[in-house]
Protein backbone atom coordinates (compact mmCIF):
# COMPACT_ATOMS: atom_id res chain seq x y z
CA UNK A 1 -118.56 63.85 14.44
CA UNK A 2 -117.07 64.43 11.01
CA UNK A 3 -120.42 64.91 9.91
CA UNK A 4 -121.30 67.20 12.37
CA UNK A 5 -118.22 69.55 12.23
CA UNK A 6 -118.64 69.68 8.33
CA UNK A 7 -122.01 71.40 9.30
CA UNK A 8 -120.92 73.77 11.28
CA UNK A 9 -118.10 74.64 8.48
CA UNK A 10 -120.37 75.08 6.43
CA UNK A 11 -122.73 77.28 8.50
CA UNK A 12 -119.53 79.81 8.89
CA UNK A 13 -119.04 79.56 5.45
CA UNK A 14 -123.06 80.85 4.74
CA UNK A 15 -122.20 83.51 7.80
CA UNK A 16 -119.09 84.57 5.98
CA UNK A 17 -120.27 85.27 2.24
CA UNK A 18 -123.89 85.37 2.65
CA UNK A 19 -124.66 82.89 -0.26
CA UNK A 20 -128.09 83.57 -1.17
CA UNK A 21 -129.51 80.24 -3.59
CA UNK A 22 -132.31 79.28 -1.52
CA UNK A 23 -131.87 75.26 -2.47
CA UNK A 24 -128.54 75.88 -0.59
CA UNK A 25 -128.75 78.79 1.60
CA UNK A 26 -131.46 76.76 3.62
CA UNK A 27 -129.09 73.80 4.40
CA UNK A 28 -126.16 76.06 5.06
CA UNK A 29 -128.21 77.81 7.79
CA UNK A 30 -128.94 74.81 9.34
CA UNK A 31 -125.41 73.71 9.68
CA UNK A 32 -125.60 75.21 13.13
CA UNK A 33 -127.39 72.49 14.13
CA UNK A 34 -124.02 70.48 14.39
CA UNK A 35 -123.52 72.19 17.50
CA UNK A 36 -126.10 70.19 18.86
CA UNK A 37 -124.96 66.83 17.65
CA UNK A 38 -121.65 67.49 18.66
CA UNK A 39 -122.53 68.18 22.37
CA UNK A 40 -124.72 64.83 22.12
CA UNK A 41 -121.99 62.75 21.10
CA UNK A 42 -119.64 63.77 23.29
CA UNK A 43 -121.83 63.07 26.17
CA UNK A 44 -122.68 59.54 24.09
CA UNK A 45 -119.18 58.96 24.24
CA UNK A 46 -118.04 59.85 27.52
CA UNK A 47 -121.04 57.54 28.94
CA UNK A 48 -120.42 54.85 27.08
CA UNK A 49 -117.51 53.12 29.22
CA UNK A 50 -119.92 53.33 31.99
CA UNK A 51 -122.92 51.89 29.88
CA UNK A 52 -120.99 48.88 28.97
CA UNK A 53 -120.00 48.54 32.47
CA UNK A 54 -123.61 48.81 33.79
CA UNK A 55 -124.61 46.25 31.01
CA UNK A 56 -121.74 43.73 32.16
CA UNK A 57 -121.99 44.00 36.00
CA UNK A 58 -125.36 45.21 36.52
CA UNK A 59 -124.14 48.15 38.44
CA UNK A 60 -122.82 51.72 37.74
CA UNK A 61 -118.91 52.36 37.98
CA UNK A 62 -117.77 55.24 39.87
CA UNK A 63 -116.46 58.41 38.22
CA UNK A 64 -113.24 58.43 40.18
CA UNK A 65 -110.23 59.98 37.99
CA UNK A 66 -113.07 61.35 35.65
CA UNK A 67 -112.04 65.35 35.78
CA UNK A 68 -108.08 64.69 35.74
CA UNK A 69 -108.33 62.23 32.43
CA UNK A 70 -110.39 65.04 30.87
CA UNK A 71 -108.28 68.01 31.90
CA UNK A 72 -105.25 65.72 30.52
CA UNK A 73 -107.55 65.34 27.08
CA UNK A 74 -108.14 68.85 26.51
CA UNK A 75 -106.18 71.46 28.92
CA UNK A 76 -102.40 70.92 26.53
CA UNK A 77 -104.04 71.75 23.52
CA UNK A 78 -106.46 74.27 23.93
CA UNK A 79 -103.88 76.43 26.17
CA UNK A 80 -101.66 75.55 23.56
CA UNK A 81 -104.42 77.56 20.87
CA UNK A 82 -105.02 80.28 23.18
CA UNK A 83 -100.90 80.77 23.57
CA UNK A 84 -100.84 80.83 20.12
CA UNK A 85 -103.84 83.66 19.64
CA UNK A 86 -102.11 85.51 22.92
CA UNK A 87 -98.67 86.29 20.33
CA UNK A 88 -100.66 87.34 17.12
CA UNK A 89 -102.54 89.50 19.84
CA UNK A 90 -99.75 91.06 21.02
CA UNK A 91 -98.34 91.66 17.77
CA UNK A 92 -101.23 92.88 16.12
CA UNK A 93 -102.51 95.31 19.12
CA UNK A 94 -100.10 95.22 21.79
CA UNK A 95 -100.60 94.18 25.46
CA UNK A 96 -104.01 95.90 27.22
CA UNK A 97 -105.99 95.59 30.49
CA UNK A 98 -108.80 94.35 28.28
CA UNK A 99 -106.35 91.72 26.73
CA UNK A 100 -105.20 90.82 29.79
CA UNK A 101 -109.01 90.27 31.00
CA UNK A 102 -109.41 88.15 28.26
CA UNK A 103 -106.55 86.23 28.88
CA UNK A 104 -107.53 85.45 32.65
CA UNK A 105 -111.05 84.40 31.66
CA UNK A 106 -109.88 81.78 29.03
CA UNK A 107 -107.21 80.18 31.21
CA UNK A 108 -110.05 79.70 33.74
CA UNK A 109 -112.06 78.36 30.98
CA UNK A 110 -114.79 81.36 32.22
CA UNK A 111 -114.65 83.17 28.66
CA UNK A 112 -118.44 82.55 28.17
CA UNK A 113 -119.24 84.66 30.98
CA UNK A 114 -117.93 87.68 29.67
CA UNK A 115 -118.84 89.63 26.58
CA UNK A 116 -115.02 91.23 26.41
CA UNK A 117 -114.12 87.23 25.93
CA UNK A 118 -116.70 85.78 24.22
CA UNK A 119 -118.35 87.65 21.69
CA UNK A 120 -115.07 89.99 21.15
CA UNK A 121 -112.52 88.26 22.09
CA UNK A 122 -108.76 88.60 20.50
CA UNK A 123 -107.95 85.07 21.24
CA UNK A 124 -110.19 82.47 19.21
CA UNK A 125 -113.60 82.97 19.12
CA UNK A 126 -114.15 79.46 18.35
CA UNK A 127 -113.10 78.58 21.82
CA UNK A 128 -116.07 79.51 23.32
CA UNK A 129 -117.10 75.66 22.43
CA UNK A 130 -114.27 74.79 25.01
CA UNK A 131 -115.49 76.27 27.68
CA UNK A 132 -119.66 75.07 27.40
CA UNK A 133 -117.69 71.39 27.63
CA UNK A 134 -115.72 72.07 30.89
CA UNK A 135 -118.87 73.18 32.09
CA UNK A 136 -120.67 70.07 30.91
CA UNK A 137 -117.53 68.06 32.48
CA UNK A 138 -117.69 69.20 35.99
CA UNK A 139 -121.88 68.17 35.48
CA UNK A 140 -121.06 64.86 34.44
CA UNK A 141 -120.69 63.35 37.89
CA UNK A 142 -123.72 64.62 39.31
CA UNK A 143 -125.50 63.85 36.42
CA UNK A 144 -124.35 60.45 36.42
CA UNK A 145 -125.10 60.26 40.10
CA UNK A 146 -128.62 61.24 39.35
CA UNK A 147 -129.05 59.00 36.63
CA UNK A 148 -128.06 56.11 38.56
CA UNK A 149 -130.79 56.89 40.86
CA UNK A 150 -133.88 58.24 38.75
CA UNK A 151 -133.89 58.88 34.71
CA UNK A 152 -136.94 60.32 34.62
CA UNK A 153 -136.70 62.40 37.80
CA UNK A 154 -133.65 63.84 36.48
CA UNK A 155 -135.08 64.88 33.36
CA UNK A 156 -137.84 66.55 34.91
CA UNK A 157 -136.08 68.84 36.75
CA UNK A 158 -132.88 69.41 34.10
CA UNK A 159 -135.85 70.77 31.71
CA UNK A 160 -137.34 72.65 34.53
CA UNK A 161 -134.38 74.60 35.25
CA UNK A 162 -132.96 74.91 32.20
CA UNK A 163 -136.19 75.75 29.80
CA UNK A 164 -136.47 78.68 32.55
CA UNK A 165 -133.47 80.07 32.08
CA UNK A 166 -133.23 80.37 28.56
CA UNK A 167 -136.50 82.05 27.47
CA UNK A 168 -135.97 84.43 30.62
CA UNK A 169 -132.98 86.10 28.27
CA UNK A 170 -130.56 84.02 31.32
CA UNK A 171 -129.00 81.67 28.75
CA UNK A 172 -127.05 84.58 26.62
CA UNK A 173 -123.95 82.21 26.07
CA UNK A 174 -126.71 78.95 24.98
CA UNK A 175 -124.86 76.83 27.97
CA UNK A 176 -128.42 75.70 29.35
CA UNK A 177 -130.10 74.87 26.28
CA UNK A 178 -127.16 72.35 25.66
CA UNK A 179 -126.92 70.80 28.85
CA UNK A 180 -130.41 68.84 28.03
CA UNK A 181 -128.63 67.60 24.84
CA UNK A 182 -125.71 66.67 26.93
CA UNK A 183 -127.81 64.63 29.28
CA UNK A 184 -130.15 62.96 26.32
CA UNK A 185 -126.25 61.74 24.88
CA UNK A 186 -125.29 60.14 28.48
CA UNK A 187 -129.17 58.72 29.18
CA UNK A 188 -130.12 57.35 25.21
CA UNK A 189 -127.99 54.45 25.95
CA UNK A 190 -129.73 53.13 29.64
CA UNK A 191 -133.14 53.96 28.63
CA UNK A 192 -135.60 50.96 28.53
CA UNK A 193 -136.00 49.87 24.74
CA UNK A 194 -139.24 50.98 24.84
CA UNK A 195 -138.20 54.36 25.48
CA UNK A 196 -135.82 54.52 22.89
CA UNK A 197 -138.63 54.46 20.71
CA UNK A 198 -140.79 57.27 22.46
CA UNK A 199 -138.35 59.65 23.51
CA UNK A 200 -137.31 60.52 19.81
CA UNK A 201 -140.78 61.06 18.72
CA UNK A 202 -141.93 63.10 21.95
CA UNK A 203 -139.04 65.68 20.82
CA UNK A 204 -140.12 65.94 17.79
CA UNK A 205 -143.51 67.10 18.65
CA UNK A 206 -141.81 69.29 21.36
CA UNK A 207 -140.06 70.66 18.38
CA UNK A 208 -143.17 71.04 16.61
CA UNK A 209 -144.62 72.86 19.44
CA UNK A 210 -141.90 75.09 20.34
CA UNK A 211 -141.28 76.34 16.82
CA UNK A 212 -143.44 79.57 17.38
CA UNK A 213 -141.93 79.77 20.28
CA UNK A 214 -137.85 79.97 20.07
CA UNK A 215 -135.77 78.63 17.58
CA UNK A 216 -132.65 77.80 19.58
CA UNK A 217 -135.07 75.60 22.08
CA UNK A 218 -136.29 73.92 18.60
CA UNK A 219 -133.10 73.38 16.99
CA UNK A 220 -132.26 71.56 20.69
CA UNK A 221 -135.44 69.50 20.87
């Protein structure tokens, strides 16, 4: 994770002043790419309890008290940070209809729906990460219920909706093209060992294959 959010540092840093050396400029560029491994091991993370579970028992533990423990995780601080950008708002601009827009469609965690919030927003722009995971949160269940009931199945049709989406211009705020990553970080771990061994390389030569193709599906693969 460290790892990852020195990447994307580092990507903002290349946005910011533009350096130009191409033996760094390249790997600046790709800090992006911590995005990705970011939403992976969260979802690595948050199935991991139930992994360990499904390893002891042989069965798959409910996801009972899942939402509250991660609204109780998350909700204090980031309303805390968007409280915080809300006063330097106010005393930079002054109160708005626009600001209070904005204000609605981050304390419902809705900001990436909206341009006026997301891409020029006066509270955080770095929030927008925030509200892709809520979305990924209220999945988890249903993913998890799918999982438990066909791996393979469910990958099939996560790709087939989601692949769709994006290259039909759908996917403006890049929420579908995650939620594959999301579900490769909950289903690495209960994949047959066999598997373990494929899966990496198929998505490499998906990679390969989509690279003419879009780079955003790429960088995901």
């Amino acid at each position: 994770r460290v790892l990852a959010a020195w990447a994307v540092g580092a990507f903002h840093i290349w946005q910011q002043s533009w350096y130009s050396r191409p033996a760094a400029e390249h790997w600046l560029r790709a800090g992006s790419v911590g995005v990705d491994f970011l939403v992976m091991l969260s979802a690595f993370c948050l199935w991991l309890p139930y992994a360990r579970v499904r390893a002891a028992r042989g069965g798959f533990p409910g996801c009972e008290g899942f939402w509250r423990r991660r609204a109780l995780r998350i909700l204090p601080c980031y309303y805390a940070a968007v409280l915080l950008a809300l006063l330097l708002a106010l005393r930079s601009e002054g109160w708005s209809a626009g600001l209070g827009k904005d204000l609605a469609a981050h304390l419902t965690l809705t900001h990436t729906l909206f341009p006026r919030s997301y891409l020029f927003t006066s509270l955080g722009s770095v929030t927008w990460t925030v509200g892709v995971l809520a979305g990924f949160y209220l999945l988890f269940p249903l993913l998890q219920r799918a999982l438990r009931r066909n791996i393979w199945l469910t990958w099939v049709v996560t790709l087939a909706v989601c692949i769709p989406i994006h290259l039909l211009g759908w996917d403006a705020r890049l929420v579908a093209v995650h939620i594959p990553e999301f579900l490769f970080g909950m289903t690495f771990l209960i994949m047959p060992k066999r598997a373990q061994y494929i899966l990496p390389a198929a998505l490499l030569a998906g990679a390969a294959a989509a690279r003419s193709l879009d780079g955003k599906i790429t960088c995901a693969l």
